[in-house]
PDB file of N, CA and C in Angstrom:
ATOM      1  N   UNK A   1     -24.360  43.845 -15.559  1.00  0.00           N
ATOM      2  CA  UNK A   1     -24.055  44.626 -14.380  1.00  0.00           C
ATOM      3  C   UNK A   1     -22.539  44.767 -14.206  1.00  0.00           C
ATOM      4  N   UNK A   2     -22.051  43.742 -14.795  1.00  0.00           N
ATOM      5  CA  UNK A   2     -20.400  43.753 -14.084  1.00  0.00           C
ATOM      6  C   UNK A   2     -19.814  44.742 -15.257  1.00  0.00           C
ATOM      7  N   UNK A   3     -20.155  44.983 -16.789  1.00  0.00           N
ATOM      8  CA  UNK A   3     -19.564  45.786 -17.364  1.00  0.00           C
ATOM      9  C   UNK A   3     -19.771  47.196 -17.389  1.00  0.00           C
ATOM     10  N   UNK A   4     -20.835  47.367 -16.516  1.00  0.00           N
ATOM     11  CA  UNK A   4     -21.196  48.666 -16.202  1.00  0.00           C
ATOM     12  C   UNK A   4     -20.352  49.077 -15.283  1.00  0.00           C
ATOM     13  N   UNK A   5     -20.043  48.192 -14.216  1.00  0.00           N
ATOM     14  CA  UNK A   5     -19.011  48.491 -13.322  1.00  0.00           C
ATOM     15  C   UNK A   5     -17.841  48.834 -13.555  1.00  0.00           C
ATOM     16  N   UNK A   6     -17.162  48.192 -14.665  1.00  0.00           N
ATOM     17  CA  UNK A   6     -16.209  48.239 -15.385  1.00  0.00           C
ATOM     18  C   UNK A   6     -15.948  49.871 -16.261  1.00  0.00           C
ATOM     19  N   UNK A   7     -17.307  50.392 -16.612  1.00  0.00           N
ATOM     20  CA  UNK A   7     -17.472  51.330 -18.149  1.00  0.00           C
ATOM     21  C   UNK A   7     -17.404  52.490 -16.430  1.00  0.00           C
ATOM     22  N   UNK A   8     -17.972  52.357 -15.491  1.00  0.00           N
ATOM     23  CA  UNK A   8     -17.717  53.899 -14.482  1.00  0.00           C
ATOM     24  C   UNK A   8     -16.253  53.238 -14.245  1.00  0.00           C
ATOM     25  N   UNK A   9     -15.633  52.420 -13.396  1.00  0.00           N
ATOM     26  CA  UNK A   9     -14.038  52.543 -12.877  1.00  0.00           C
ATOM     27  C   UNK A   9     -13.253  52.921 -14.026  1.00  0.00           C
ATOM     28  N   UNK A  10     -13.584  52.792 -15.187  1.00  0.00           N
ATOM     29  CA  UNK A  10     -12.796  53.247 -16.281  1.00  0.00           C
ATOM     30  C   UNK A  10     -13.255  54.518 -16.315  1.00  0.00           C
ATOM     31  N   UNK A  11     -14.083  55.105 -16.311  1.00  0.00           N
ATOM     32  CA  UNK A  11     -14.505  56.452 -16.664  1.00  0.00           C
ATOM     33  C   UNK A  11     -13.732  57.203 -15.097  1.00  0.00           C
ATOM     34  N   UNK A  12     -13.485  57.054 -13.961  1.00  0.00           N
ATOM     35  CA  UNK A  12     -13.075  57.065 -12.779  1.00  0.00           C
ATOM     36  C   UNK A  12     -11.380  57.613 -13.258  1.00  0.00           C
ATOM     37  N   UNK A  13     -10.685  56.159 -13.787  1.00  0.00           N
ATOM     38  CA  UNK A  13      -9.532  56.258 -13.929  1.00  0.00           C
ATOM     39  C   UNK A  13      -9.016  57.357 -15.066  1.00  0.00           C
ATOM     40  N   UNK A  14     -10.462  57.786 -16.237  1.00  0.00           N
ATOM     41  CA  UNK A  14     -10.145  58.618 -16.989  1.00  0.00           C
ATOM     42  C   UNK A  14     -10.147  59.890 -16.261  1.00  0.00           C
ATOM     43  N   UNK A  15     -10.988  60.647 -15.646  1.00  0.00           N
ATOM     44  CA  UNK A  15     -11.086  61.337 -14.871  1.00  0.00           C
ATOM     45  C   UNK A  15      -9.846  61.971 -14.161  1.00  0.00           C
ATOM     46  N   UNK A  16      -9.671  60.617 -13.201  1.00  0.00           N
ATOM     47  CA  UNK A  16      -7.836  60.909 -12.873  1.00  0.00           C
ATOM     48  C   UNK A  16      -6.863  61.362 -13.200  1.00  0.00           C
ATOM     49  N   UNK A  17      -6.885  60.770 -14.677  1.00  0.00           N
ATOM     50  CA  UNK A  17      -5.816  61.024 -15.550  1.00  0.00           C
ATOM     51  C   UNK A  17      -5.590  62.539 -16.031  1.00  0.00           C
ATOM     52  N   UNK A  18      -6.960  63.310 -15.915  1.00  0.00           N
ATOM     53  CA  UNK A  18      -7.240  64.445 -16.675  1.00  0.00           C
ATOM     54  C   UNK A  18      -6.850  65.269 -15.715  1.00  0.00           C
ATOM     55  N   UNK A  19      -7.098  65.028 -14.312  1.00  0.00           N
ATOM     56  CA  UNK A  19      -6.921  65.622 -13.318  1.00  0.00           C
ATOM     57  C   UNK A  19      -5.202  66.346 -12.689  1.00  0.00           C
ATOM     58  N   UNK A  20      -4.701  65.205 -13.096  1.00  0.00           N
ATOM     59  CA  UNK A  20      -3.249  64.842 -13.036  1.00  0.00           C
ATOM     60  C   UNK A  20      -2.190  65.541 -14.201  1.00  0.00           C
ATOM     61  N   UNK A  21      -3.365  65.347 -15.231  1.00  0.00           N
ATOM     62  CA  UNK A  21      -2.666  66.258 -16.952  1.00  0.00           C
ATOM     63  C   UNK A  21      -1.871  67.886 -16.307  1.00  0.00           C
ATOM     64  N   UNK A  22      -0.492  67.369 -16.924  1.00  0.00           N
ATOM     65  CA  UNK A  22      -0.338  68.356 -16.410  1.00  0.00           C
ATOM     66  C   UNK A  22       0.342  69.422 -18.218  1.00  0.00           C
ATOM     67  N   UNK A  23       0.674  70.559 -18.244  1.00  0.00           N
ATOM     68  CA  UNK A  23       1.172  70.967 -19.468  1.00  0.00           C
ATOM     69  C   UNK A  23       0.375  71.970 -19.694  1.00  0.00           C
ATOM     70  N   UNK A  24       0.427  72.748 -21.313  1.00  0.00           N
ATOM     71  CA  UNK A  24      -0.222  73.886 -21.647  1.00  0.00           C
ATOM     72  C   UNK A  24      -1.793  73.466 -21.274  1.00  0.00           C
ATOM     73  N   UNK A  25      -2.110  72.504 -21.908  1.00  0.00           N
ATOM     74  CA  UNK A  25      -3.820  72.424 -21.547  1.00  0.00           C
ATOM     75  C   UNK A  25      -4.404  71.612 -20.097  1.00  0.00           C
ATOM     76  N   UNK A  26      -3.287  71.522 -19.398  1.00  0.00           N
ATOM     77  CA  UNK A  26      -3.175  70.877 -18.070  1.00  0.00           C
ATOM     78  C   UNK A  26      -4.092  71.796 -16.899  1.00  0.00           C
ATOM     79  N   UNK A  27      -3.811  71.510 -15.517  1.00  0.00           N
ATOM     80  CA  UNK A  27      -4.600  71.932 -14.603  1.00  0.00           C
ATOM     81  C   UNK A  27      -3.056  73.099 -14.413  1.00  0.00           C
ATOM     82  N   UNK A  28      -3.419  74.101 -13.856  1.00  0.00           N
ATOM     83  CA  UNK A  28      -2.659  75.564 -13.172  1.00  0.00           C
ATOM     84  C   UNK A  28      -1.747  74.771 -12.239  1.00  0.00           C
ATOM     85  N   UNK A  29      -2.647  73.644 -11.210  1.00  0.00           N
ATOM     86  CA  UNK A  29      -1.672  73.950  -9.738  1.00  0.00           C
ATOM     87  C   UNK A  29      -0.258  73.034 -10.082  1.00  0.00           C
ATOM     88  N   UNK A  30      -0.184  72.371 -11.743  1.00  0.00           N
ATOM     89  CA  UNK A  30       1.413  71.715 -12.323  1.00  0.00           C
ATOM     90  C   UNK A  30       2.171  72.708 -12.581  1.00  0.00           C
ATOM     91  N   UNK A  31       2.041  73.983 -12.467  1.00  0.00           N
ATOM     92  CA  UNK A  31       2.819  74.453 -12.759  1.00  0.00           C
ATOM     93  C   UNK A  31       3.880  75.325 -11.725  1.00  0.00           C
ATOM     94  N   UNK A  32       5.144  75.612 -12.177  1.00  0.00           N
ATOM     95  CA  UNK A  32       6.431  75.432 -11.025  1.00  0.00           C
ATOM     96  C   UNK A  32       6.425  76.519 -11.114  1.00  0.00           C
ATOM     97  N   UNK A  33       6.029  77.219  -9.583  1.00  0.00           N
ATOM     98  CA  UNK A  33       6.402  78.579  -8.859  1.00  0.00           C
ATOM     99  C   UNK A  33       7.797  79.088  -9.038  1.00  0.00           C
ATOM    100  N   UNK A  34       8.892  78.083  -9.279  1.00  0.00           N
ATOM    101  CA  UNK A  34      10.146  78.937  -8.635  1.00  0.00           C
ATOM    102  C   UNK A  34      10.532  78.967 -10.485  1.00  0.00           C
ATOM    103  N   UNK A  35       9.937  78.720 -11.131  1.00  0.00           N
ATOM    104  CA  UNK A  35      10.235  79.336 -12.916  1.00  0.00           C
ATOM    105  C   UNK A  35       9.746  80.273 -12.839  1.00  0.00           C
ATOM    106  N   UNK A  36      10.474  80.826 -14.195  1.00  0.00           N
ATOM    107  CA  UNK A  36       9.954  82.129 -15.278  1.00  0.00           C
ATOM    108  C   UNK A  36       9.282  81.352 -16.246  1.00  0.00           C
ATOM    109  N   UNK A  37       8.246  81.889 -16.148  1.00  0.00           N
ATOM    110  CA  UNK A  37       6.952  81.416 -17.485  1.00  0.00           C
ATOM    111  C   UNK A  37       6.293  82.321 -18.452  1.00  0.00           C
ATOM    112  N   UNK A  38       6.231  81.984 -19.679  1.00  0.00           N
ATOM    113  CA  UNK A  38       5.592  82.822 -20.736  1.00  0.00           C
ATOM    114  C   UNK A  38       4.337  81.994 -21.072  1.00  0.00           C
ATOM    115  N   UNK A  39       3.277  83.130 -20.963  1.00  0.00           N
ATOM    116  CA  UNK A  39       1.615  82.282 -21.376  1.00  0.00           C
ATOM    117  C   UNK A  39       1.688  82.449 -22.612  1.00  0.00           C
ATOM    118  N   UNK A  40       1.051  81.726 -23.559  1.00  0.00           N
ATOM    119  CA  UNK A  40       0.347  82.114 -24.376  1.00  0.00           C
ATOM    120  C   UNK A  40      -1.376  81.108 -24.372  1.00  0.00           C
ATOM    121  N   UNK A  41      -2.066  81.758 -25.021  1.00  0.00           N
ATOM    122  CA  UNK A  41      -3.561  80.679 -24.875  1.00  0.00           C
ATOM    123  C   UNK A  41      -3.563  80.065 -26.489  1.00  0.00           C
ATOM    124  N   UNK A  42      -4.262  79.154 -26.164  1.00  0.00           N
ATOM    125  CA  UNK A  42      -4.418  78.121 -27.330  1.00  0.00           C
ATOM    126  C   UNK A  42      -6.205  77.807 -27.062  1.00  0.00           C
ATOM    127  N   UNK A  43      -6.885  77.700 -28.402  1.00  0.00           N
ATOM    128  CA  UNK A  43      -8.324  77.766 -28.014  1.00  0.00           C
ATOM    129  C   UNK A  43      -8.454  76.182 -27.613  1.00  0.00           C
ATOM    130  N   UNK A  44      -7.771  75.077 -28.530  1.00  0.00           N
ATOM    131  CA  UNK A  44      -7.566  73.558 -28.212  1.00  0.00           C
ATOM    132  C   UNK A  44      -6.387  72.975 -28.733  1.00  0.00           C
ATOM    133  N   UNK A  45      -6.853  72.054 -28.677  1.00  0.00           N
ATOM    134  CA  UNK A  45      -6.019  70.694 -29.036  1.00  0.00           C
ATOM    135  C   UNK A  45      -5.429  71.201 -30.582  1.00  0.00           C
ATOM    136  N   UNK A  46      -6.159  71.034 -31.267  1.00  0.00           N
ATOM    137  CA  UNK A  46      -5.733  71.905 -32.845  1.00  0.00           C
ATOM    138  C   UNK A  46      -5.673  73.219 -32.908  1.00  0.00           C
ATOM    139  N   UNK A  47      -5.498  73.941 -32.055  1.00  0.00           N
ATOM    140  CA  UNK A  47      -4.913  75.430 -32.283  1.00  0.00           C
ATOM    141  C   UNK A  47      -3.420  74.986 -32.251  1.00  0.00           C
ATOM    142  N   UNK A  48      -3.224  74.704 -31.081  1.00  0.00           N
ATOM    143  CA  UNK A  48      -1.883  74.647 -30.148  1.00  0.00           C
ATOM    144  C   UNK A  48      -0.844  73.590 -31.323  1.00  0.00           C
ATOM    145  N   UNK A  49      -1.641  72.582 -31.979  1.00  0.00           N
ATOM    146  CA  UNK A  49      -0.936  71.669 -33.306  1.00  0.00           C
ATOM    147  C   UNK A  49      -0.430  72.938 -34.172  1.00  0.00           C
ATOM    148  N   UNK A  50      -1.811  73.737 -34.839  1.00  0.00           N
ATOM    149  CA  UNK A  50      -1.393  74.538 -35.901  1.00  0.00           C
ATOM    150  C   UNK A  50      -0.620  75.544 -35.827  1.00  0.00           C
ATOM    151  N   UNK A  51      -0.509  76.021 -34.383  1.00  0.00           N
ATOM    152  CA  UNK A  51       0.672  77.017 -33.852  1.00  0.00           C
ATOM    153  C   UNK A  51       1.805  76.301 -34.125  1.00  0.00           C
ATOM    154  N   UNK A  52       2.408  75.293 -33.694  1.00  0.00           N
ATOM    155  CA  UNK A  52       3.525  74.622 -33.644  1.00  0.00           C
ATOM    156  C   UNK A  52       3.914  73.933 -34.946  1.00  0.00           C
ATOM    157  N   UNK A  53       2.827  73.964 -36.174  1.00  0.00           N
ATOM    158  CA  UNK A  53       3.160  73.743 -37.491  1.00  0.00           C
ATOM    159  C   UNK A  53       3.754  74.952 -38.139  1.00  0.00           C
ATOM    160  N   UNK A  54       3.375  76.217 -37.619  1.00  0.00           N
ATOM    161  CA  UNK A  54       3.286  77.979 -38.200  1.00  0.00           C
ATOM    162  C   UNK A  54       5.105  77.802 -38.333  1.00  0.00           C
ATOM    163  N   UNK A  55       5.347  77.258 -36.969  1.00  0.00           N
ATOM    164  CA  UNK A  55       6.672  77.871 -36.241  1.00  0.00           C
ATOM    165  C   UNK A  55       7.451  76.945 -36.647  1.00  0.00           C
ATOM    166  N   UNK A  56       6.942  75.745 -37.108  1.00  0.00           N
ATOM    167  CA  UNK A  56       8.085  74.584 -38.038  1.00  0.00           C
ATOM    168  C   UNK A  56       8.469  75.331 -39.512  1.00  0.00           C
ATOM    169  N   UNK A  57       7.064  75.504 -39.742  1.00  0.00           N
ATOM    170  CA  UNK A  57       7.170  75.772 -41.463  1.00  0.00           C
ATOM    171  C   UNK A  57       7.719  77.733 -42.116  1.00  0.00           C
ATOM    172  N   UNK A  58       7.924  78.299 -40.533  1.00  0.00           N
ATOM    173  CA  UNK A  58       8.816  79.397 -40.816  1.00  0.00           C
ATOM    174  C   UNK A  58      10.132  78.906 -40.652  1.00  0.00           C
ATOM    175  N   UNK A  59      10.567  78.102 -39.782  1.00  0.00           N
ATOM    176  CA  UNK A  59      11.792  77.855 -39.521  1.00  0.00           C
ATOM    177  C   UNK A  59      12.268  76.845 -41.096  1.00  0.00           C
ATOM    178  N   UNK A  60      11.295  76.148 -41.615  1.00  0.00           N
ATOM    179  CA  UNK A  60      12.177  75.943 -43.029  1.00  0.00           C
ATOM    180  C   UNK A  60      12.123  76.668 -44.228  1.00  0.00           C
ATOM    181  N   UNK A  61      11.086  77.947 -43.907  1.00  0.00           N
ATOM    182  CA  UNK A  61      11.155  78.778 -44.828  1.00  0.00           C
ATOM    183  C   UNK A  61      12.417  79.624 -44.829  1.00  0.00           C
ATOM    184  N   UNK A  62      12.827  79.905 -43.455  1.00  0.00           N
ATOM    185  CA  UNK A  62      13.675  80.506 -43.043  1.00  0.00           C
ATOM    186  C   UNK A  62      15.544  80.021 -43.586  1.00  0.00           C
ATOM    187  N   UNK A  63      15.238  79.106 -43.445  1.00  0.00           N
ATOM    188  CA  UNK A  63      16.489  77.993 -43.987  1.00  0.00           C
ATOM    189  C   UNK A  63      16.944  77.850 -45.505  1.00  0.00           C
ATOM    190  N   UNK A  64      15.924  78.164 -46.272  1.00  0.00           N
ATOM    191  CA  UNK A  64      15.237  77.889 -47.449  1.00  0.00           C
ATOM    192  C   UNK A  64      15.957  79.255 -48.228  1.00  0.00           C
ATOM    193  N   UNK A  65      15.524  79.909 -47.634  1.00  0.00           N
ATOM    194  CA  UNK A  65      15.149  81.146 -47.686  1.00  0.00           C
ATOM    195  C   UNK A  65      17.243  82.181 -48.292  1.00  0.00           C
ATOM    196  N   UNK A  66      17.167  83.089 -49.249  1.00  0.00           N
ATOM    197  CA  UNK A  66      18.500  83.637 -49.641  1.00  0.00           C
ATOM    198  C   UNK A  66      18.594  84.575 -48.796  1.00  0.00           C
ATOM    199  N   UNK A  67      17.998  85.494 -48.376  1.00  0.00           N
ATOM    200  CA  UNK A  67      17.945  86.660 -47.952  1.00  0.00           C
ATOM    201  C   UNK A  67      17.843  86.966 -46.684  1.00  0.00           C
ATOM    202  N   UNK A  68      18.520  87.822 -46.108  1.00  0.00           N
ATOM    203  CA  UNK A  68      18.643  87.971 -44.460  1.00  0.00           C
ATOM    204  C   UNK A  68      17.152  88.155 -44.052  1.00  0.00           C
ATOM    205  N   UNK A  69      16.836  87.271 -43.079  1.00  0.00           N
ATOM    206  CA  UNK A  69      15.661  87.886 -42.074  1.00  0.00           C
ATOM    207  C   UNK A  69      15.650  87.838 -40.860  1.00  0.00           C
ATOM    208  N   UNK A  70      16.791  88.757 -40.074  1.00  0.00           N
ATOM    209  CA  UNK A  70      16.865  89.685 -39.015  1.00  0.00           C
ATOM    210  C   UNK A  70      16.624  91.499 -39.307  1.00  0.00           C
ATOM    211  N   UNK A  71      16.244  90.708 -37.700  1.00  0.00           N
ATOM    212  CA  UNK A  71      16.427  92.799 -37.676  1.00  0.00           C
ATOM    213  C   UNK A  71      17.301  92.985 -37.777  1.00  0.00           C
ATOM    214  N   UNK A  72      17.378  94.619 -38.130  1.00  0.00           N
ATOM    215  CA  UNK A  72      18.755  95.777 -38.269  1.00  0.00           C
ATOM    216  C   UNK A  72      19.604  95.430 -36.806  1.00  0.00           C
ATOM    217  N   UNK A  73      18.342  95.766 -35.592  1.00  0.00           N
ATOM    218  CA  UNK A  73      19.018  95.567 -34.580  1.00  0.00           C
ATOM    219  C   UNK A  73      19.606  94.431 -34.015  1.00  0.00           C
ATOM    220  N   UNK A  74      19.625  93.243 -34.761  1.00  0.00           N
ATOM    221  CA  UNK A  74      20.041  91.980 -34.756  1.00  0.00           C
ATOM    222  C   UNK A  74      20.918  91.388 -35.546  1.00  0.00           C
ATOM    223  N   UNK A  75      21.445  92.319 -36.115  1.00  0.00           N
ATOM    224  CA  UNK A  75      22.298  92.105 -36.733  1.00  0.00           C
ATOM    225  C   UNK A  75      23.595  90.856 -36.338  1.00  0.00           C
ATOM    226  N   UNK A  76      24.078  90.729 -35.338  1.00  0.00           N
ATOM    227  CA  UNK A  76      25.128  89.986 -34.713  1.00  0.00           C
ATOM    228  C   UNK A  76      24.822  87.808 -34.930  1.00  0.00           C
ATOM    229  N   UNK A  77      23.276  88.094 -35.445  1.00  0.00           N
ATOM    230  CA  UNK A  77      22.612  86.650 -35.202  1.00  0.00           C
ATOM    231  C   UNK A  77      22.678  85.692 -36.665  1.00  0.00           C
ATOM    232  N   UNK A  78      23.182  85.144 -36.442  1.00  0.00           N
ATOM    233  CA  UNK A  78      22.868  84.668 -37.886  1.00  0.00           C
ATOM    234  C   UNK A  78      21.587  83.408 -37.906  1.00  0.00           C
ATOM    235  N   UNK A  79      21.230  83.803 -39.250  1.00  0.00           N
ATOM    236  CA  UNK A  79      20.037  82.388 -39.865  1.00  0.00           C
ATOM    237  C   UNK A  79      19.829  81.418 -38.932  1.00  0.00           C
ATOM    238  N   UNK A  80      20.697  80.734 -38.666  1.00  0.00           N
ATOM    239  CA  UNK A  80      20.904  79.264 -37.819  1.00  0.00           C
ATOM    240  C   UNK A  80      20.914  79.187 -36.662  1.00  0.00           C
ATOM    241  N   UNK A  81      21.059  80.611 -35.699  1.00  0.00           N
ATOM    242  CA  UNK A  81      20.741  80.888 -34.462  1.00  0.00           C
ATOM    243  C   UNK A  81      19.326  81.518 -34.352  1.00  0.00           C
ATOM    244  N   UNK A  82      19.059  82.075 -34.961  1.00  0.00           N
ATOM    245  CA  UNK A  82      17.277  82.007 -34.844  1.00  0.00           C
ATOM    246  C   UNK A  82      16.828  81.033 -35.414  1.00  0.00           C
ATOM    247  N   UNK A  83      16.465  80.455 -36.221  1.00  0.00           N
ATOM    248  CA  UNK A  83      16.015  78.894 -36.245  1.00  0.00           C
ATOM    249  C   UNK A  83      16.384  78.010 -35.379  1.00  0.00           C
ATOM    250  N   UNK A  84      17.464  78.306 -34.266  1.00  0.00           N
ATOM    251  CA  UNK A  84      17.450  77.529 -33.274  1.00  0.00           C
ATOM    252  C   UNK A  84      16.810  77.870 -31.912  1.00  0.00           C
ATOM    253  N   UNK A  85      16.934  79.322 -31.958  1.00  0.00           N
ATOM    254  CA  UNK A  85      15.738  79.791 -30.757  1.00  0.00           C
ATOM    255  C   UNK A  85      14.317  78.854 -30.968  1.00  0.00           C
ATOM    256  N   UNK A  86      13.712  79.633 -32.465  1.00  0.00           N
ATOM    257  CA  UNK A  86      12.494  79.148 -32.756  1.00  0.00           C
ATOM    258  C   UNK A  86      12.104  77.307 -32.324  1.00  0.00           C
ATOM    259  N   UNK A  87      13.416  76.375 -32.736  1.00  0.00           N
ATOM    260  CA  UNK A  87      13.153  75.458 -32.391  1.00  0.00           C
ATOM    261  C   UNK A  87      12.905  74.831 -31.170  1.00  0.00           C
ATOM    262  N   UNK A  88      13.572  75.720 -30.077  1.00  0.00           N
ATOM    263  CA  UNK A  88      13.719  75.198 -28.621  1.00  0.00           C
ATOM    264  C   UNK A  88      12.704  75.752 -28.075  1.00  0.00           C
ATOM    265  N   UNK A  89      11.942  76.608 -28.763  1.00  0.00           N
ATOM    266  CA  UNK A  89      10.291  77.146 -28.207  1.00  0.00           C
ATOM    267  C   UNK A  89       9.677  76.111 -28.477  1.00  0.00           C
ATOM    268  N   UNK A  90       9.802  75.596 -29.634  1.00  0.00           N
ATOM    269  CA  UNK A  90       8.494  74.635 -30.304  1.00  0.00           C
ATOM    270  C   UNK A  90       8.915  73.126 -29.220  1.00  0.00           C
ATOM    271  N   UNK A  91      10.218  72.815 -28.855  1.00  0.00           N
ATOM    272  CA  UNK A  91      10.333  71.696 -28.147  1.00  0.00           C
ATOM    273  C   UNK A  91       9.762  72.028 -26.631  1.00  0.00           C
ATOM    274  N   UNK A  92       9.753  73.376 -26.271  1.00  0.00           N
ATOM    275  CA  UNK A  92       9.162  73.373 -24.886  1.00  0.00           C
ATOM    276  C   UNK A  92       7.384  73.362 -24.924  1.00  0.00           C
ATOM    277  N   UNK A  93       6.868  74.068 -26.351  1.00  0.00           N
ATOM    278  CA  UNK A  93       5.406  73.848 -26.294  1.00  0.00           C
ATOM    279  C   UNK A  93       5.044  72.683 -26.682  1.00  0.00           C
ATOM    280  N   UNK A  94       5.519  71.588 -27.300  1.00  0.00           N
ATOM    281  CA  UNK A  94       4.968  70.131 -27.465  1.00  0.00           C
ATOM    282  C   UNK A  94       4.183  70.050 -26.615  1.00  0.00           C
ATOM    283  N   UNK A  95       2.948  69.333 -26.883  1.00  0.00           N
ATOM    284  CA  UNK A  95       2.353  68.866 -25.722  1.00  0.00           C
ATOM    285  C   UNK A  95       2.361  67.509 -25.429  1.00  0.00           C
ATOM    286  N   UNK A  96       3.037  67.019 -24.792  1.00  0.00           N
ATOM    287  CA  UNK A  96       3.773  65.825 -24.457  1.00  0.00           C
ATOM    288  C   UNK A  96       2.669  65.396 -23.491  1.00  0.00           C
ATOM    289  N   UNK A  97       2.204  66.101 -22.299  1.00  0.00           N
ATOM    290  CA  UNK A  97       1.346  65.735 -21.022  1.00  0.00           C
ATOM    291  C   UNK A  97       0.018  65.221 -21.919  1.00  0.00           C
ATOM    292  N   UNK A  98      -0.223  65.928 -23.094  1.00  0.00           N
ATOM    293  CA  UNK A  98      -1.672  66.086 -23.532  1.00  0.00           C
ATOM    294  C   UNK A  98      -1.724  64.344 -24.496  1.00  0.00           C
ATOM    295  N   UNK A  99      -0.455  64.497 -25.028  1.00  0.00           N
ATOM    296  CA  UNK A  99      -0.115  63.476 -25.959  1.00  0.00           C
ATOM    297  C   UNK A  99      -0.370  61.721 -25.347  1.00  0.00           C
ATOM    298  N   UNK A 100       0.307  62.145 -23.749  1.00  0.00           N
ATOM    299  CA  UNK A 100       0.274  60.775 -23.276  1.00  0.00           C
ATOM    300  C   UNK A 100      -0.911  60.537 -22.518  1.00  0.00           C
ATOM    301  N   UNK A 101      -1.779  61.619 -22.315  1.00  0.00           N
ATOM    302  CA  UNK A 101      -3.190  61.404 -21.787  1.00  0.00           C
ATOM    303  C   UNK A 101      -3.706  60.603 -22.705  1.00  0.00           C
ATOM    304  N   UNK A 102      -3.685  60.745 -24.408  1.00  0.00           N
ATOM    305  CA  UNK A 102      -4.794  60.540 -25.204  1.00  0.00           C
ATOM    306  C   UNK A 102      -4.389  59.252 -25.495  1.00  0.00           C
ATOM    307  N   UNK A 103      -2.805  58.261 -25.605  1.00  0.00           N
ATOM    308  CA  UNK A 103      -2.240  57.039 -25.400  1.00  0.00           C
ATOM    309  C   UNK A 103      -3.586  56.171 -24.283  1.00  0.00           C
ATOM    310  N   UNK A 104      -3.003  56.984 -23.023  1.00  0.00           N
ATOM    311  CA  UNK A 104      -4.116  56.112 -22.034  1.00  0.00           C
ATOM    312  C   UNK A 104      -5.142  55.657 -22.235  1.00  0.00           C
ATOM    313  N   UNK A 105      -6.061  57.415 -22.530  1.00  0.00           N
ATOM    314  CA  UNK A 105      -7.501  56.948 -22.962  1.00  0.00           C
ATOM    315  C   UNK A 105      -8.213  56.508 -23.906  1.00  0.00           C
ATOM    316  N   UNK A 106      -6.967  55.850 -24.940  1.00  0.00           N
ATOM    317  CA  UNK A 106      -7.013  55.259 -26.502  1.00  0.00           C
ATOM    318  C   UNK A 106      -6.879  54.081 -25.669  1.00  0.00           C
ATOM    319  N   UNK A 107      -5.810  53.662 -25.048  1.00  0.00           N
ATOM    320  CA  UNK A 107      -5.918  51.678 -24.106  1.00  0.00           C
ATOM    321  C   UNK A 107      -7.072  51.764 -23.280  1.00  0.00           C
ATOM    322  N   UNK A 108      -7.412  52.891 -22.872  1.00  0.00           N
ATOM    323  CA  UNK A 108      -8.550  52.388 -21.652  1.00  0.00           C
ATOM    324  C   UNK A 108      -9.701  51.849 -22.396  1.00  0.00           C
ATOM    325  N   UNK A 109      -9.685  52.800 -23.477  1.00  0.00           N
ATOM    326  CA  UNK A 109     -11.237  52.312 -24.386  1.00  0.00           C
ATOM    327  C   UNK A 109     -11.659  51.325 -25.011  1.00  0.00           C
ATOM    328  N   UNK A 110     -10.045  51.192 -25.702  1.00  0.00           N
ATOM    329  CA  UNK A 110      -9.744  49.970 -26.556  1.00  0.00           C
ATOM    330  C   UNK A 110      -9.652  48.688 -25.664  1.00  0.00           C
ATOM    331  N   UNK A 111      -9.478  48.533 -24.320  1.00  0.00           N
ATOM    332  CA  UNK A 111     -10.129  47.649 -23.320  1.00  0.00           C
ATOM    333  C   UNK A 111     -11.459  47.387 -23.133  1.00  0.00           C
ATOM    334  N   UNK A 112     -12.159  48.368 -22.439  1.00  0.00           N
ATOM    335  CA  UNK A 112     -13.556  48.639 -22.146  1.00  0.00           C
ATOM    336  C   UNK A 112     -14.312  47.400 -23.991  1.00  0.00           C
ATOM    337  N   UNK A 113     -13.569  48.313 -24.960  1.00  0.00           N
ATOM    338  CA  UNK A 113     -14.466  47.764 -26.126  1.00  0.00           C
ATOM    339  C   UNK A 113     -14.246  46.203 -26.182  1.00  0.00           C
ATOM    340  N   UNK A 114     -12.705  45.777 -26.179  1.00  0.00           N
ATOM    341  CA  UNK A 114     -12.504  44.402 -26.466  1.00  0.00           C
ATOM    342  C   UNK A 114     -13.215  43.202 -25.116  1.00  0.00           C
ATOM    343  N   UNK A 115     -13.725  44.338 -24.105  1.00  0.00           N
ATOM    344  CA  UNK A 115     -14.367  42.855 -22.841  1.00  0.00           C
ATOM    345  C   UNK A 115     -15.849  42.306 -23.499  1.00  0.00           C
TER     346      UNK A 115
END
């Protein structure tokens, strides 16, 4: 009886946690009215990874890479300033909120299992 009690307040505190998640796969009402925001959708957890692998592994193709790839009309930019745009996108889509949810509910479980 008492670990049953234990397996819902843990399931309780998971709950919470999800509730609270805030970030791309987070709840709407985390997000800050007085910003400018760009959506994009992610179907899950491994879309939103393999997006953010796409945008690593152009940026070292890009690096890699002999040949100009700007636009005509972009001319003024060089290599190393778009690979640095690209990078400061990929540091704002991390999912950091999602990351430290799954920390929690990796200790909560790994509790629950070791009582």
């Amino acid at each position: 009886m008492k670990h049953k009690k234990k397996k819902l307040k843990t399931l309780k505190e998971i709950q919470d946690l999800r509730k609270n998640l805030t970030g791309l796969l987070g709840n709407k009402k985390s997000i800050d009215p007085n910003g400018n925001h760009v959506y994009f959708e992610v179907r899950d957890n491994n879309h939103l990874l393999m997006q953010i692998r796409s945008l690593l592994q152009l940026c070292v193709f890009a690096l890699n890479s002999d040949g100009m790839m700007l636009a005509p009309k972009n001319h003024n930019a060089s290599k190393e300033d778009s690979v640095t745009q690209v990078l400061e996108l990929v540091i704002c889509i991390l999912p950091d909120s999602q990351m430290y949810y799954m920390d929690k509910l990796d200790e909560m479980l790994t509790k629950l299992e070791n009582r």
